[in-house]
C-alpha atoms as a PDB file:
ATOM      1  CA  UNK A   1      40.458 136.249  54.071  1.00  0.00           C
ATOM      2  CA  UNK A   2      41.902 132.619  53.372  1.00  0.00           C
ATOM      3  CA  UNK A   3      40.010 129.987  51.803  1.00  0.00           C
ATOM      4  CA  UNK A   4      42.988 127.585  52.424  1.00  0.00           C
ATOM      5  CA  UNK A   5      41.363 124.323  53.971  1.00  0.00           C
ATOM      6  CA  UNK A   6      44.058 123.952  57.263  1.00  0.00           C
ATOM      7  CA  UNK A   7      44.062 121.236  59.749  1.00  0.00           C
ATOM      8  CA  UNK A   8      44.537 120.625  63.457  1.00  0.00           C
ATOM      9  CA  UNK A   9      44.538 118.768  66.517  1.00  0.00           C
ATOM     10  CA  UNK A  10      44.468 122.117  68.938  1.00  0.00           C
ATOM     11  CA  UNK A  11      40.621 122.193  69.785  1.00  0.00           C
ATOM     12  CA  UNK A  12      41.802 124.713  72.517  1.00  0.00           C
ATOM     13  CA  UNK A  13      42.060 127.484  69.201  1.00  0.00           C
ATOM     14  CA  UNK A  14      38.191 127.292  68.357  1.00  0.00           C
ATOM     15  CA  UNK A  15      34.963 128.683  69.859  1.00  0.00           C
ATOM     16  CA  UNK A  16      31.405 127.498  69.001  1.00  0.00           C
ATOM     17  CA  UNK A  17      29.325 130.614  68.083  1.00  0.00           C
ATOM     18  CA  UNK A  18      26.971 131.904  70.846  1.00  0.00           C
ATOM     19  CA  UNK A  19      24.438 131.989  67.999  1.00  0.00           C
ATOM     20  CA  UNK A  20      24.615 128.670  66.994  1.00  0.00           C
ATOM     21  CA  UNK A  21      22.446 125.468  67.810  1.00  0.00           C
ATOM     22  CA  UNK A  22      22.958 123.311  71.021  1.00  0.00           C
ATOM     23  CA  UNK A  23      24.788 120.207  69.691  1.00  0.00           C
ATOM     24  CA  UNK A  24      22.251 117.158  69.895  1.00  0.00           C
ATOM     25  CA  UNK A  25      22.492 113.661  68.848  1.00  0.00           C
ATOM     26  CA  UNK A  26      26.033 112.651  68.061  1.00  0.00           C
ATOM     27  CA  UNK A  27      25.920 109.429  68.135  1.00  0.00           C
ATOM     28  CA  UNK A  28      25.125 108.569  64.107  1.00  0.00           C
ATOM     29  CA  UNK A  29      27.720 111.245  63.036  1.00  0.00           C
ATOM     30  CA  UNK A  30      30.575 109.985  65.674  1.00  0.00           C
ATOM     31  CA  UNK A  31      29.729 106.230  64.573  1.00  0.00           C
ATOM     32  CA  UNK A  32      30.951 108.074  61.170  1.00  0.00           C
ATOM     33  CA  UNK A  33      33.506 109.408  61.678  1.00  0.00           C
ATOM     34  CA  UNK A  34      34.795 106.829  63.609  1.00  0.00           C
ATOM     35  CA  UNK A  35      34.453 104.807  60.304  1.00  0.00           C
ATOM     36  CA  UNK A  36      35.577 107.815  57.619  1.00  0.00           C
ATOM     37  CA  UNK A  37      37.989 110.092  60.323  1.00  0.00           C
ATOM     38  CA  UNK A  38      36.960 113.843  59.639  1.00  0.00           C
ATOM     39  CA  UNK A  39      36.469 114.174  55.536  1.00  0.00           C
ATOM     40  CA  UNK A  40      38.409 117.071  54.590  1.00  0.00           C
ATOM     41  CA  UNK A  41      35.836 117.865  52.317  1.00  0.00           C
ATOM     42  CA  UNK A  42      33.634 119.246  54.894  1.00  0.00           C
ATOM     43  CA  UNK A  43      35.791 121.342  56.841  1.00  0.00           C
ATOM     44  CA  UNK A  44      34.723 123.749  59.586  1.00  0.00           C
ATOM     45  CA  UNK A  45      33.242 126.935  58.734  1.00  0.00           C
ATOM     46  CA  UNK A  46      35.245 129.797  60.947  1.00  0.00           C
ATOM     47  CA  UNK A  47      35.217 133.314  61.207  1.00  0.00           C
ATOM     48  CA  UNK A  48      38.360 135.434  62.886  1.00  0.00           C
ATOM     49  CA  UNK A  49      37.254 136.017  66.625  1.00  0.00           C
ATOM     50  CA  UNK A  50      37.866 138.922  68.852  1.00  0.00           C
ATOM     51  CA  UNK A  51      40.130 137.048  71.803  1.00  0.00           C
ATOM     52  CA  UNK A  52      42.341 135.350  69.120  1.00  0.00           C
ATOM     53  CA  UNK A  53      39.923 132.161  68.996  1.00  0.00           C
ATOM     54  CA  UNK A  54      38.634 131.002  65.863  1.00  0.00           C
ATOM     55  CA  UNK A  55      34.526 131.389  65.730  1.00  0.00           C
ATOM     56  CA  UNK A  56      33.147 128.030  64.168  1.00  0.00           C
ATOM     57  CA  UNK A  57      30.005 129.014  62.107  1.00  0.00           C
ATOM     58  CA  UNK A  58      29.249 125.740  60.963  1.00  0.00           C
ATOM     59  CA  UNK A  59      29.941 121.990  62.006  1.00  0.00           C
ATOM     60  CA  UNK A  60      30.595 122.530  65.876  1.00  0.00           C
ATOM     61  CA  UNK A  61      28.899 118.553  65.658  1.00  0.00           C
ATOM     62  CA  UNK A  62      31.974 117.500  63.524  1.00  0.00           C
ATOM     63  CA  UNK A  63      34.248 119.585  66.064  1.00  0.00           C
ATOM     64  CA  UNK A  64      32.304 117.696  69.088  1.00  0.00           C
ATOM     65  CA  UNK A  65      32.982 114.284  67.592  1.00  0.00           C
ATOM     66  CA  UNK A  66      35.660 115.034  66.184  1.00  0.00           C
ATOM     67  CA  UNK A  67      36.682 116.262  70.118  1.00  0.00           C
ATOM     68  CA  UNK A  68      35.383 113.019  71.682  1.00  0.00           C
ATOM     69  CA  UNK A  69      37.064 110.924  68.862  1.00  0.00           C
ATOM     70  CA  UNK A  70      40.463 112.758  69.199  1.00  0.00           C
ATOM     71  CA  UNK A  71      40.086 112.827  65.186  1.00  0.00           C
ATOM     72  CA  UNK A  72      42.287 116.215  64.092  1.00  0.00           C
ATOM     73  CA  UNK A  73      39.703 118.810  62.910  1.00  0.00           C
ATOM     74  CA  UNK A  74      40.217 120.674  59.323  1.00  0.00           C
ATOM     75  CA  UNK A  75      38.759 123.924  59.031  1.00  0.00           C
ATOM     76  CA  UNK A  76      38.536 126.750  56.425  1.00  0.00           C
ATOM     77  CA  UNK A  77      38.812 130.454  57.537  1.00  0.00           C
ATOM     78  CA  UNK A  78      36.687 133.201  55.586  1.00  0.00           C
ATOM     79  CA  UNK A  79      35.513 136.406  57.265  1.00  0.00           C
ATOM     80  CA  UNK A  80      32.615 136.247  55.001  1.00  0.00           C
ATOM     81  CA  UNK A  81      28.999 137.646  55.617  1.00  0.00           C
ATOM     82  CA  UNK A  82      27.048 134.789  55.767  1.00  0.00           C
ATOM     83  CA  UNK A  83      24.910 134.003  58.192  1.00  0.00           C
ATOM     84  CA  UNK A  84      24.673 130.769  60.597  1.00  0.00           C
ATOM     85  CA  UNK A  85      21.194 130.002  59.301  1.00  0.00           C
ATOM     86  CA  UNK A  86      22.019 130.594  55.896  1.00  0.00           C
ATOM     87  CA  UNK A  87      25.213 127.800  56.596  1.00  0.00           C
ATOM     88  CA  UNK A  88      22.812 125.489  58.156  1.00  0.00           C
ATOM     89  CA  UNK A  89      19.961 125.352  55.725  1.00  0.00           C
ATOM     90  CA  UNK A  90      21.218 122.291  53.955  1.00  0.00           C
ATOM     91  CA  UNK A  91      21.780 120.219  56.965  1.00  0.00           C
ATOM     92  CA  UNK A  92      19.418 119.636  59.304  1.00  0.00           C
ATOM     93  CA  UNK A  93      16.456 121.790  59.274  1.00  0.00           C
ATOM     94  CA  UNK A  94      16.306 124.487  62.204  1.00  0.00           C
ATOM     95  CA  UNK A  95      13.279 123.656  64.519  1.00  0.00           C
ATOM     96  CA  UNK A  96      11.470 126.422  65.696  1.00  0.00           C
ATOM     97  CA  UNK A  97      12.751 125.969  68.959  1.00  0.00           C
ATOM     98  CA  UNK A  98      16.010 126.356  67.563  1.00  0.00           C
ATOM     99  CA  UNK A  99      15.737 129.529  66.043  1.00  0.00           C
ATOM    100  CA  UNK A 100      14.303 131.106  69.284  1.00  0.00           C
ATOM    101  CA  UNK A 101      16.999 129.910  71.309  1.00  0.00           C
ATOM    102  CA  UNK A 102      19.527 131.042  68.987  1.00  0.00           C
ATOM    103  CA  UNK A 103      18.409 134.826  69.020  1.00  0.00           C
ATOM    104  CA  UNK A 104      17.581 134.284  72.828  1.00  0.00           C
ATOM    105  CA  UNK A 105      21.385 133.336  73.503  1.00  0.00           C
ATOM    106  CA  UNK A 106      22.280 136.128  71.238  1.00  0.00           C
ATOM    107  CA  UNK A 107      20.996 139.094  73.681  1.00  0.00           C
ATOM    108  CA  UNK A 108      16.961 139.525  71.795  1.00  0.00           C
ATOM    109  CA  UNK A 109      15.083 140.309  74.954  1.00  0.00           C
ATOM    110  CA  UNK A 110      11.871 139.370  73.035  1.00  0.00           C
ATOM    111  CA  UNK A 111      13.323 135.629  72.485  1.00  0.00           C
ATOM    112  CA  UNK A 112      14.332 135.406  76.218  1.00  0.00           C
ATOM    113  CA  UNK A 113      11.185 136.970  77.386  1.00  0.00           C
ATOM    114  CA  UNK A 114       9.539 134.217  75.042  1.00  0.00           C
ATOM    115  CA  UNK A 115      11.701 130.881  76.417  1.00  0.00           C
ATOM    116  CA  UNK A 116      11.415 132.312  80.420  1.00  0.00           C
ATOM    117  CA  UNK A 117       7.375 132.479  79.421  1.00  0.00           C
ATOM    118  CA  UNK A 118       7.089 129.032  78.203  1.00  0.00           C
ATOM    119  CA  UNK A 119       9.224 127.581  80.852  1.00  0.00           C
ATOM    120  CA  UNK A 120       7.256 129.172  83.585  1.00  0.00           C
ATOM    121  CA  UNK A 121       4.133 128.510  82.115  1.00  0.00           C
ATOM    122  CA  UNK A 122       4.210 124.861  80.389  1.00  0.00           C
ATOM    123  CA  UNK A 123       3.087 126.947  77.357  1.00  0.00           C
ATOM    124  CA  UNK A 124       4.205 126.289  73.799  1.00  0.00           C
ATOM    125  CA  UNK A 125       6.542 128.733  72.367  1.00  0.00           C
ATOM    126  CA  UNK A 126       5.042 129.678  69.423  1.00  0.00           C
ATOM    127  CA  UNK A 127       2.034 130.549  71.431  1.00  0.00           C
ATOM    128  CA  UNK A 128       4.209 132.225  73.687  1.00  0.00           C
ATOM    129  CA  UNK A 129       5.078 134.466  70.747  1.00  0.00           C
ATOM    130  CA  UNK A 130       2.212 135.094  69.568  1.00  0.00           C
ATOM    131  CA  UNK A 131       0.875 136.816  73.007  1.00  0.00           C
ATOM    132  CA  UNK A 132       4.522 138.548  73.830  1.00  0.00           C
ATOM    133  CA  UNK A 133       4.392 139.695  70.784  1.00  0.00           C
ATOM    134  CA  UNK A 134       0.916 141.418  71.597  1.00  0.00           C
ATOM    135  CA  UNK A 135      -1.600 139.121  69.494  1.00  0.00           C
ATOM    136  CA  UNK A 136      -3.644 135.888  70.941  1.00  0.00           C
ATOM    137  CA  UNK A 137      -2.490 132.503  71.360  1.00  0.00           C
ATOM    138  CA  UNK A 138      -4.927 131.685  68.450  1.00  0.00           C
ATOM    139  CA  UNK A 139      -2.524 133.641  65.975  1.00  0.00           C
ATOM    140  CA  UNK A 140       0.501 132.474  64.049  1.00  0.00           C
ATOM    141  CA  UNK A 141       1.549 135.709  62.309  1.00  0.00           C
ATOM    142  CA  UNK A 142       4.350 136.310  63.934  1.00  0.00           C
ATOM    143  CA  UNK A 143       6.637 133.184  64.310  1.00  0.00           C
ATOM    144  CA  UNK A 144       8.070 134.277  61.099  1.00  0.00           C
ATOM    145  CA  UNK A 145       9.410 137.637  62.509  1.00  0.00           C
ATOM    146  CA  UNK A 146      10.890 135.652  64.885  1.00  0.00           C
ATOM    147  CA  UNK A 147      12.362 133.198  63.073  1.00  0.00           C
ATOM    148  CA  UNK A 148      14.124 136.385  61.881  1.00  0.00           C
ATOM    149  CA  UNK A 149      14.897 137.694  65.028  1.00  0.00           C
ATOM    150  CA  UNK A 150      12.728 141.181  64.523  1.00  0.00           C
ATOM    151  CA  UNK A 151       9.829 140.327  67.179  1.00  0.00           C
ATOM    152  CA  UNK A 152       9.090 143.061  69.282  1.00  0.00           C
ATOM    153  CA  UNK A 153       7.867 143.002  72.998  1.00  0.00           C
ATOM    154  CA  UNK A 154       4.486 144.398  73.191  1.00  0.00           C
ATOM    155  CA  UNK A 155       2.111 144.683  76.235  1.00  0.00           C
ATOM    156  CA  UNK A 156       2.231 141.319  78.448  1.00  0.00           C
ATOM    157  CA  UNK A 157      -0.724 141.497  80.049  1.00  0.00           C
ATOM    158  CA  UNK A 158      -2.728 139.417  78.067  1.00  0.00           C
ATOM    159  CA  UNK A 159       0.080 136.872  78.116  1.00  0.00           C
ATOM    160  CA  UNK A 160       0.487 137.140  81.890  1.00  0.00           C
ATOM    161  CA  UNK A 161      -3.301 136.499  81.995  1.00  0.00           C
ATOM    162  CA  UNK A 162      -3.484 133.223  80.102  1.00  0.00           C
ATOM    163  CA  UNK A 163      -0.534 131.945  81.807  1.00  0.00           C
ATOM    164  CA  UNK A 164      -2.092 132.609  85.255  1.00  0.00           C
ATOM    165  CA  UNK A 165      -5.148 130.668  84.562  1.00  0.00           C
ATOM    166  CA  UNK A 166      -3.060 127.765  83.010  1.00  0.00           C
ATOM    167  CA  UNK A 167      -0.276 127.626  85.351  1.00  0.00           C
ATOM    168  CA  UNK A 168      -3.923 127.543  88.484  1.00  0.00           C
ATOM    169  CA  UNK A 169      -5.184 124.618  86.056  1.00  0.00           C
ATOM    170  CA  UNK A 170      -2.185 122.664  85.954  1.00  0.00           C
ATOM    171  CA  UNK A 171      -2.207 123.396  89.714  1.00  0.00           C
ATOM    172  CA  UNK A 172      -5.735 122.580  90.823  1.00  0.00           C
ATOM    173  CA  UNK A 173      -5.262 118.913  88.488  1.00  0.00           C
ATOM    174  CA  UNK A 174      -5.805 119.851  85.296  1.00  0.00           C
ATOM    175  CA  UNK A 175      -3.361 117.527  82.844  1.00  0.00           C
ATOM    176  CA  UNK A 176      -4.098 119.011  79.710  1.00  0.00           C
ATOM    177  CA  UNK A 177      -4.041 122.501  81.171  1.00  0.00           C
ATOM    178  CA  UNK A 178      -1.130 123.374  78.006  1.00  0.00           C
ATOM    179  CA  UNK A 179      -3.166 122.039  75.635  1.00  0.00           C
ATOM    180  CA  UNK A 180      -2.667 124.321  72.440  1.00  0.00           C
ATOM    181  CA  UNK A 181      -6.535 124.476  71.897  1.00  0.00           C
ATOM    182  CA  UNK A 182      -7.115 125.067  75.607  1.00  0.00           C
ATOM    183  CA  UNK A 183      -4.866 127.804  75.340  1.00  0.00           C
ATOM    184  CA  UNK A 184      -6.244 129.354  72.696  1.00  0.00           C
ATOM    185  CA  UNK A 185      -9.652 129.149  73.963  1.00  0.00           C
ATOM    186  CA  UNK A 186      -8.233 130.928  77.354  1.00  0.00           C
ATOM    187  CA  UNK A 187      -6.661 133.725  75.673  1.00  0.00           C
ATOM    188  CA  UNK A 188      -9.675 134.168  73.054  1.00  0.00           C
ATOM    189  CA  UNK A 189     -12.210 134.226  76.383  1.00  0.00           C
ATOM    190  CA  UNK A 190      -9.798 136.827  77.791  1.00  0.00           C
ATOM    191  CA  UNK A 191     -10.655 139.169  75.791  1.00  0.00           C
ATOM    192  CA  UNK A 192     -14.111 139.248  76.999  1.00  0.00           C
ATOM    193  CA  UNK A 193     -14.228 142.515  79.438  1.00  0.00           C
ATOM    194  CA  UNK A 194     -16.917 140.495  81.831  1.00  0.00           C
ATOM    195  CA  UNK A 195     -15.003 137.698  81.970  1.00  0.00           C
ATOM    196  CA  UNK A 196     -13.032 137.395  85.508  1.00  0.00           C
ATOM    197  CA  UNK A 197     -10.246 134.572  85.269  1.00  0.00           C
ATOM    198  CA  UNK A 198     -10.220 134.768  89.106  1.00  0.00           C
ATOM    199  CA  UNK A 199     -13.655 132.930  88.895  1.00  0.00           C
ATOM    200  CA  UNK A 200     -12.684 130.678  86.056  1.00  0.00           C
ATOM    201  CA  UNK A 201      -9.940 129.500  88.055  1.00  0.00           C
ATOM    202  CA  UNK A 202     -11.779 129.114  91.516  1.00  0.00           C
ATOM    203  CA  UNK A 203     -14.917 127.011  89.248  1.00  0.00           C
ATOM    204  CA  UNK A 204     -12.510 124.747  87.251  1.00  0.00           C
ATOM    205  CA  UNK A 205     -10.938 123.537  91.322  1.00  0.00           C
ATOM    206  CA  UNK A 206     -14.304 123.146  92.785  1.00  0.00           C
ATOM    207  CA  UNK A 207     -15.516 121.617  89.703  1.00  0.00           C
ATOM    208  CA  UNK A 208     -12.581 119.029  88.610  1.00  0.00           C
ATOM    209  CA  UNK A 209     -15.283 116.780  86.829  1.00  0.00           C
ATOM    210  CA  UNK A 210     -16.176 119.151  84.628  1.00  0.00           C
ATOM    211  CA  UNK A 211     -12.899 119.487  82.875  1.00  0.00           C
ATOM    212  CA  UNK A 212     -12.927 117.028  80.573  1.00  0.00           C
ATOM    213  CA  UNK A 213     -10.810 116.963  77.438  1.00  0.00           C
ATOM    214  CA  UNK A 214     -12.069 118.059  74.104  1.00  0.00           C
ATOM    215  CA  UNK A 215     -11.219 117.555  70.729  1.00  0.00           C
ATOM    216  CA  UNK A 216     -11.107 121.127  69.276  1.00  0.00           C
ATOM    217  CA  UNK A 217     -10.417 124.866  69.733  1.00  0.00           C
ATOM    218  CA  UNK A 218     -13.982 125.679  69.608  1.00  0.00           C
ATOM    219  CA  UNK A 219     -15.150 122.584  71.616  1.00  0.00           C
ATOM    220  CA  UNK A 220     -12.891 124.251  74.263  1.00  0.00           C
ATOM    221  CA  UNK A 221     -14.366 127.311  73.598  1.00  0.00           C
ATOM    222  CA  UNK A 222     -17.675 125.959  74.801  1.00  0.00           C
ATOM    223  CA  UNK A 223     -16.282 124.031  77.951  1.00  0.00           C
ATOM    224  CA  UNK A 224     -14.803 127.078  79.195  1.00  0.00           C
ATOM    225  CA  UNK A 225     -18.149 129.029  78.816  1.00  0.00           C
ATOM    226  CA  UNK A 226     -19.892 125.826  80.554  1.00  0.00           C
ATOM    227  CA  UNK A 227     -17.725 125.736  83.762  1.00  0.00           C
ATOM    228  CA  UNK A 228     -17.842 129.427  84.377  1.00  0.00           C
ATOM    229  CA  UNK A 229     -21.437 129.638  84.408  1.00  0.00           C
ATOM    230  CA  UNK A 230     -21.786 126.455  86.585  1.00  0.00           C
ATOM    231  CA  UNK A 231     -24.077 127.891  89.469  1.00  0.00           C
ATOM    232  CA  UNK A 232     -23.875 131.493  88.092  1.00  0.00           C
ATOM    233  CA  UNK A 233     -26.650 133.666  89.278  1.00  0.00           C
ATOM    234  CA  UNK A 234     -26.247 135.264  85.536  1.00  0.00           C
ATOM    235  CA  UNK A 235     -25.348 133.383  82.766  1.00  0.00           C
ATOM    236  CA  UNK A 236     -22.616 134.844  80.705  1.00  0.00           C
ATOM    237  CA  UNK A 237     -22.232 133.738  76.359  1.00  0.00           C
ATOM    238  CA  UNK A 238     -18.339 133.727  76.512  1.00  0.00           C
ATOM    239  CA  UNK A 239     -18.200 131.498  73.372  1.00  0.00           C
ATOM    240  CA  UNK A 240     -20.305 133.887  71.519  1.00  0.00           C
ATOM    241  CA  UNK A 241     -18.636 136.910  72.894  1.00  0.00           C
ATOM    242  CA  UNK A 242     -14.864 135.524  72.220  1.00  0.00           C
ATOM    243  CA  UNK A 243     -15.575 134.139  68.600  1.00  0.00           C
ATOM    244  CA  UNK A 244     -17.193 137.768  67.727  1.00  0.00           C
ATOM    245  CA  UNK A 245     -14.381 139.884  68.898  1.00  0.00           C
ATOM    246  CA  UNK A 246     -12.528 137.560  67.374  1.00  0.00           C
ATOM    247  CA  UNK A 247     -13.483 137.793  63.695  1.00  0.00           C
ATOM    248  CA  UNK A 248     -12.800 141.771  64.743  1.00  0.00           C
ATOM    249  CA  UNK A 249      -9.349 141.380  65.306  1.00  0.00           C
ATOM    250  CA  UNK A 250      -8.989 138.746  62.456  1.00  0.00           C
ATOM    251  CA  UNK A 251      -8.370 141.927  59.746  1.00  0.00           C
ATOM    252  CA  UNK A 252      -5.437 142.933  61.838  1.00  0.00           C
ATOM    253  CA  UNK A 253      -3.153 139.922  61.513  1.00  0.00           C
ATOM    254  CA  UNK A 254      -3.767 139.632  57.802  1.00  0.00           C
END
């Protein structure tokens, strides 16, 4: 281990970390450095890597400017434990979608599952969590787990579902078909046994004008309810139904 700070003008000898964040906005930090050159005080963080490279933990966006600015880069080498989230806590703040990538890039199928989901779908990704990992879109008790990178698959069905009737929305016309209370209203309804999304999604195209947008979860909760008993022979509470087994599964994700 060497905590000797070293410098250099060879970019070719380091290699970002799979792990670490896409580098965004350069343009303040370049404008600095073109000003300062690259402080020595805030070398590169690098690990030893396996094909003779040098693994940059932390500041690949000093190493990008410092690339485009043909600045030479100094570095410190230190085969230490710590993590790249535990480097990057006092810099800029990881968004969510950050840390998802980050374990999705570094081979969790839950993460991937979670980023192909959202693309696909239009959904957010931390309501994409919460149904891959096997709770409703209405739940948040599990971004945390995968923040830390211990989410688990569970059964996708219920996910698949909800994305099936929002990706038909967003089809049939529906621009606020991703809407995270629309969402959440879709995967609450869901878990109503009578409740056929095949019909919802045929009633919400032959009845455009009725999809108006609402203000809240439960206001969506209602509209939902509304539309698929539009010309129903039998009327059907959904609303009712979905908020009830709802406060059943509420214990669960305490």
């Amino acid at each position: 281990m060497s905590a000797k700070i070293q410098s250099t003008a060879s970019y070719e000898i380091f290699e970002v970390c799979s792990f670490n964040r896409d580098v965004r906005k350069l343009d303040s930090l370049i404008e600095s450095m073109r000003k300062h050159g690259f402080i020595p005080a805030y070398p590169l963080h690098c690990r030893s890597g396996k094909r003779g490279k040098l693994l940059v933990k932390g500041g690949h966006h000093r190493l990008e400017s410092a690339k485009r600015l043909k600045l030479p880069v100094f570095y410190v080498v230190t085969d230490d434990d710590c993590s790249v989230h535990e480097l990057e806590k006092a810099t800029r703040p990881w968004s969510y979608e950050d840390f998802v990538l980050s374990h999705a890039r570094d081979g969790s199928s839950a993460h991937v599952a979670i980023m192909e989901f959202s693309k696909r779908t239009g959904i957010s990704l931390g309501q994409a969590t919460s149904m891959i990992g096997g709770e409703s879109a209405v739940s948040r008790n599990l971004t945390a787990k995968a923040r830390e990178g211990r989410l688990q698959i569970k059964d996708s069905s219920h996910a698949e579902s909800v994305g099936k009737i929002v990706v038909s929305m967003k089809s049939s016309g529906v621009a606020f078909s991703t809407h995270v209370n629309l969402v959440s209203a879709i995967s609450s309804v869901i878990y109503v046994k009578e409740f056929e999304p095949d019909v919802f999604c045929h009633r919400v195209a032959t009845n455009m004008h009725m999809m108006v947008k609402q203000a809240t979860y439960s206001q969506y909760l209602d509209l939902v309810e509304k539309i698929y008993n539009f010309s129903a022979r039998s009327k059907i509470p959904l609303a009712f139904m979905a908020r009830e087994l709802a406060k059943k599964r509420a214990p669960l994700g305490k």
